[in-house]
N, C-alpha and C. Protein backbone atom coordinates (compact mmCIF):
# COMPACT_ATOMS: atom_id res chain seq x y z
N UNK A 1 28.59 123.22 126.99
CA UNK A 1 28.30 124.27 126.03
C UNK A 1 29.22 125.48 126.25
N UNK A 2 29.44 126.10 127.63
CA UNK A 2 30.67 126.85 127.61
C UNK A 2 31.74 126.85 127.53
N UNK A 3 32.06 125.31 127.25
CA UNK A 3 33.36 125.09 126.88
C UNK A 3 33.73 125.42 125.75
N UNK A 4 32.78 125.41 124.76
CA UNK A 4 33.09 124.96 123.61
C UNK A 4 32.66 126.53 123.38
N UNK A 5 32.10 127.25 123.41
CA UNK A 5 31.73 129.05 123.21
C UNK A 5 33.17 129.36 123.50
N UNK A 6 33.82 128.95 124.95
CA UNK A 6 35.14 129.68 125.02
C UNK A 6 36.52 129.57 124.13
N UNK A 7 35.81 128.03 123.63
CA UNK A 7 37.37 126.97 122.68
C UNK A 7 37.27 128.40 120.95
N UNK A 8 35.92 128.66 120.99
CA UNK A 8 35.53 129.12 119.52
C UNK A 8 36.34 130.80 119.68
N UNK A 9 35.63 131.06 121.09
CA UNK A 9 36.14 132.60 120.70
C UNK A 9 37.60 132.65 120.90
N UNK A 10 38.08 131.67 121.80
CA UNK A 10 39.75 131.87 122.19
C UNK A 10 40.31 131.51 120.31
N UNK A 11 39.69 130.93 119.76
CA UNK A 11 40.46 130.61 118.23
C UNK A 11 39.92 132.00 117.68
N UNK A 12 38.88 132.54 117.74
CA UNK A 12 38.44 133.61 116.21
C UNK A 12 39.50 135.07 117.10
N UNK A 13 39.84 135.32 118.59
CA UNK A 13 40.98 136.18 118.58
C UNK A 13 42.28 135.89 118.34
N UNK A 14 42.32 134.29 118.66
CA UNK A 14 43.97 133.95 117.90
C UNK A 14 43.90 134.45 116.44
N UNK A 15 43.25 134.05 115.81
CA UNK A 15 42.79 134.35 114.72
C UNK A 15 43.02 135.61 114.21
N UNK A 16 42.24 136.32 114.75
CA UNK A 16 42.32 137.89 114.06
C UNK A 16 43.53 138.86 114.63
N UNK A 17 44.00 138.14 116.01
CA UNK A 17 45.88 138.92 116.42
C UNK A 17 46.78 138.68 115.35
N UNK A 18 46.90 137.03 114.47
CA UNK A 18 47.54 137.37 113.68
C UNK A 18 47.25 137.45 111.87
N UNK A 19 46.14 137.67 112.08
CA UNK A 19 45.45 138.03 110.74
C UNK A 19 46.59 139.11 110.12
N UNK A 20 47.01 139.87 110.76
CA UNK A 20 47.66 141.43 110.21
C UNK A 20 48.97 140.66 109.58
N UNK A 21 49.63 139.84 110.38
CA UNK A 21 50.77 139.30 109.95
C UNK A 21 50.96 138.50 108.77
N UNK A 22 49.64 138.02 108.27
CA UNK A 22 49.32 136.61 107.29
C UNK A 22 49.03 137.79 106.37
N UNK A 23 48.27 139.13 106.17
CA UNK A 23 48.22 139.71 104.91
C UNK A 23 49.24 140.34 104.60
N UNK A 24 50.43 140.73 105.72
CA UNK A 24 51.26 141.44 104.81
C UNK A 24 51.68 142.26 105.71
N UNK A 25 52.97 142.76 105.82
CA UNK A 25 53.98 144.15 106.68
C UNK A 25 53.24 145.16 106.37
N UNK A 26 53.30 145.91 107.56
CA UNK A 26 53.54 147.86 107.28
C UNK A 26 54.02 148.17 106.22
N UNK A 27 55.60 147.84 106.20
CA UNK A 27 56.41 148.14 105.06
C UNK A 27 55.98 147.64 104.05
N UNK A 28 55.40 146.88 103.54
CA UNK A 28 54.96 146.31 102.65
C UNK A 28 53.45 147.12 101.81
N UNK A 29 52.67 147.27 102.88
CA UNK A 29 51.16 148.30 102.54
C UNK A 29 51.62 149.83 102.20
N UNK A 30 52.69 149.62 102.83
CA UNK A 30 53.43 151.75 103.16
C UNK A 30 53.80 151.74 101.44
N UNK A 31 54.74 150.74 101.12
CA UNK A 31 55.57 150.72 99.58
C UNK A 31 54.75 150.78 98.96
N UNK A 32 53.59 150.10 98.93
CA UNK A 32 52.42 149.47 97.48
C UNK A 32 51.31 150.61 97.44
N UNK A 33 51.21 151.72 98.48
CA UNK A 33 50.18 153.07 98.87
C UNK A 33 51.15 153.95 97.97
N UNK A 34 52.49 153.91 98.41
CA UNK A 34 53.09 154.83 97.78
C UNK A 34 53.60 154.91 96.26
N UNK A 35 53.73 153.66 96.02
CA UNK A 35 53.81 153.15 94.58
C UNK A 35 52.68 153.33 93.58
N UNK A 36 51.27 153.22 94.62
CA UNK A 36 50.27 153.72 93.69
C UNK A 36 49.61 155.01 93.73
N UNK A 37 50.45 156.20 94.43
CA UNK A 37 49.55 157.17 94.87
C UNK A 37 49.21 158.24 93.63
N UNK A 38 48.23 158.25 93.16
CA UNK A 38 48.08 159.42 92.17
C UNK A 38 47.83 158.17 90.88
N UNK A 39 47.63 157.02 91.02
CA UNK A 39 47.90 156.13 90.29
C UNK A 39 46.22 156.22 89.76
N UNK A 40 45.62 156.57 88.64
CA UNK A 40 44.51 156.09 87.64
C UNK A 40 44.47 155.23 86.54
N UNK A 41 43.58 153.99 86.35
CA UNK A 41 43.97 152.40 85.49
C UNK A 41 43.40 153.25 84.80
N UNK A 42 42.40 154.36 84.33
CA UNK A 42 41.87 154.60 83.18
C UNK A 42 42.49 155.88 82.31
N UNK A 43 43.77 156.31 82.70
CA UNK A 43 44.45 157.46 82.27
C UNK A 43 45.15 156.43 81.33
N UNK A 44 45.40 156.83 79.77
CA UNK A 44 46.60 156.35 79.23
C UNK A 44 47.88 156.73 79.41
N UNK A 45 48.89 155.69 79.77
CA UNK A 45 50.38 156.06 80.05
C UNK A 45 50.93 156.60 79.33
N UNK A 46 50.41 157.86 78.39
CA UNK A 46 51.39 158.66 77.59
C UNK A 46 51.23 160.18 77.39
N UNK A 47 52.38 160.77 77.19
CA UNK A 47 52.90 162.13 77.35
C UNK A 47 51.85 162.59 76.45
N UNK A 48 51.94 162.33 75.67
CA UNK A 48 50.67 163.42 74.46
C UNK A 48 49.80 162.20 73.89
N UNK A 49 48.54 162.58 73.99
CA UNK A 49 47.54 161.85 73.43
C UNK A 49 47.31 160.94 72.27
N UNK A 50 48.36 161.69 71.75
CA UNK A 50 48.11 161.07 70.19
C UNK A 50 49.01 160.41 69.63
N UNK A 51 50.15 159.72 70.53
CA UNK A 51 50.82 158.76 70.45
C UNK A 51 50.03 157.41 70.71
N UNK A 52 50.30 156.77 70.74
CA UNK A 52 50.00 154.94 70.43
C UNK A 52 50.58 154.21 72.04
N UNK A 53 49.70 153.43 72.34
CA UNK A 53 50.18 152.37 73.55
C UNK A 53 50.99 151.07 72.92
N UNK A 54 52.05 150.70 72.93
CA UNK A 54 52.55 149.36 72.53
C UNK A 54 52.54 148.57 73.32
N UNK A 55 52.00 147.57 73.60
CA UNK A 55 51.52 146.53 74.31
C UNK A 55 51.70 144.84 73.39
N UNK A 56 53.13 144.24 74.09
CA UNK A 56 53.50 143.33 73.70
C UNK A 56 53.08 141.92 74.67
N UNK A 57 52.55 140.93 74.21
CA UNK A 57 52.31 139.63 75.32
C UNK A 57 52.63 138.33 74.09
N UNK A 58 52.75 137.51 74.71
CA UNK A 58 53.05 136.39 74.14
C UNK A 58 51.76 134.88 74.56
N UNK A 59 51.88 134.05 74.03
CA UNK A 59 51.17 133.21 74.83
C UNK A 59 52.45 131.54 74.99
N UNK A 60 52.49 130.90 76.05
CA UNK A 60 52.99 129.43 76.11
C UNK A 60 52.04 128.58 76.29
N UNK A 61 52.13 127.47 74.81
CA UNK A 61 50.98 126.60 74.92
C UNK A 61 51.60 125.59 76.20
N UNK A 62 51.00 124.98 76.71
CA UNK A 62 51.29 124.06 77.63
C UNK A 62 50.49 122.77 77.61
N UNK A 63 49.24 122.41 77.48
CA UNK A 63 48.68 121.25 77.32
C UNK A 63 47.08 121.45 76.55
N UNK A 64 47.18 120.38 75.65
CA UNK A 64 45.69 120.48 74.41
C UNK A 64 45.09 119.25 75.60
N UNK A 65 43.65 120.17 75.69
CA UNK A 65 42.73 119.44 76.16
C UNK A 65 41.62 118.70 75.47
N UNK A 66 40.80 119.06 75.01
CA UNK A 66 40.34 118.62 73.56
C UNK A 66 40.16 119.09 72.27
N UNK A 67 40.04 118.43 71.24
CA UNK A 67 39.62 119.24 69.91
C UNK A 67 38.40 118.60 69.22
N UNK A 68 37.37 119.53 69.02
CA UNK A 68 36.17 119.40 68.00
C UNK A 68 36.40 119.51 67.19
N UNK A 69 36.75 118.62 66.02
CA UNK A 69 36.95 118.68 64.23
C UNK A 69 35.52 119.71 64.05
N UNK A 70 34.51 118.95 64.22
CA UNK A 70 33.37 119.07 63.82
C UNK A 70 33.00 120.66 63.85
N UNK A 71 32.72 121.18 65.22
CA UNK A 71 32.59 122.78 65.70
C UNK A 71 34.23 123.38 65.02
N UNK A 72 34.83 122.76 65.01
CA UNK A 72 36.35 123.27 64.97
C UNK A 72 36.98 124.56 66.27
N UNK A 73 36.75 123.71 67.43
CA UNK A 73 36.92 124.09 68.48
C UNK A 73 37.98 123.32 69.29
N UNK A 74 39.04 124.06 69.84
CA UNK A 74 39.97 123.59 70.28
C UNK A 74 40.32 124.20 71.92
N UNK A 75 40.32 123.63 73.01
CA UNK A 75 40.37 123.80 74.61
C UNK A 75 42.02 123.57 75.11
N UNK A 76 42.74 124.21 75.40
CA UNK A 76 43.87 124.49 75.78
C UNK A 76 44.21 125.11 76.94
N UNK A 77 45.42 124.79 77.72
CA UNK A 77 45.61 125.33 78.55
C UNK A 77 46.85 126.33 78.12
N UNK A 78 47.10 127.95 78.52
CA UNK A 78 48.10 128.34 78.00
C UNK A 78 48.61 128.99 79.10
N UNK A 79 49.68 129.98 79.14
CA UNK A 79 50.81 130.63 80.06
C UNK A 79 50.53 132.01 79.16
N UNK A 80 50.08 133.04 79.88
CA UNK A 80 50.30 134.89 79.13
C UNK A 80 51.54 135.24 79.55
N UNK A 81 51.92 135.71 78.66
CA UNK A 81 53.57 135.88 78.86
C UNK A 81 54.18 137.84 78.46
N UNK A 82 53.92 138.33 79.59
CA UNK A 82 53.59 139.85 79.05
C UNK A 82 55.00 139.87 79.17
């Protein structure tokens, strides 16, 4: 039984020493903090209010999965293509 307590914890600190490395660099968290600092999703991106957001996306069909004549329902797989 203490073998196996020691096999578990020697893996969950291998584990969590390189946990830091598997999510991602310093440099990497430092760029993406600074890239978003002051950053609000609910502010609209424009100079005066009363201009318009243009927001262009596309879609790529890629494969028909089924179609209901009947309901007239059609299941697709697609690609958003902003």
């Amino acid at each position: 039984m203490a073998a196996g307590t020691s096999i578990l914890l020697t893996s969950c600190l291998l584990l969590f020493s390189v946990s830091k490395t598997v999510c991602g660099s310093e440099d990497e968290e430092r760029l993406v903090r600074d890239l978003f600092r002051g950053y609000n999703k609910l502010i609209r991106p424009v100079e005066n209010m009363t201009h318009r957001v243009d927001v262009a996306f596309g879609l790529a069909f890629i494969q028909l999965i089924n179609v209901n004549e009947k309901n007239q329902i059609m299941k697709s797989n697609v690609w958003l293509r902003l």
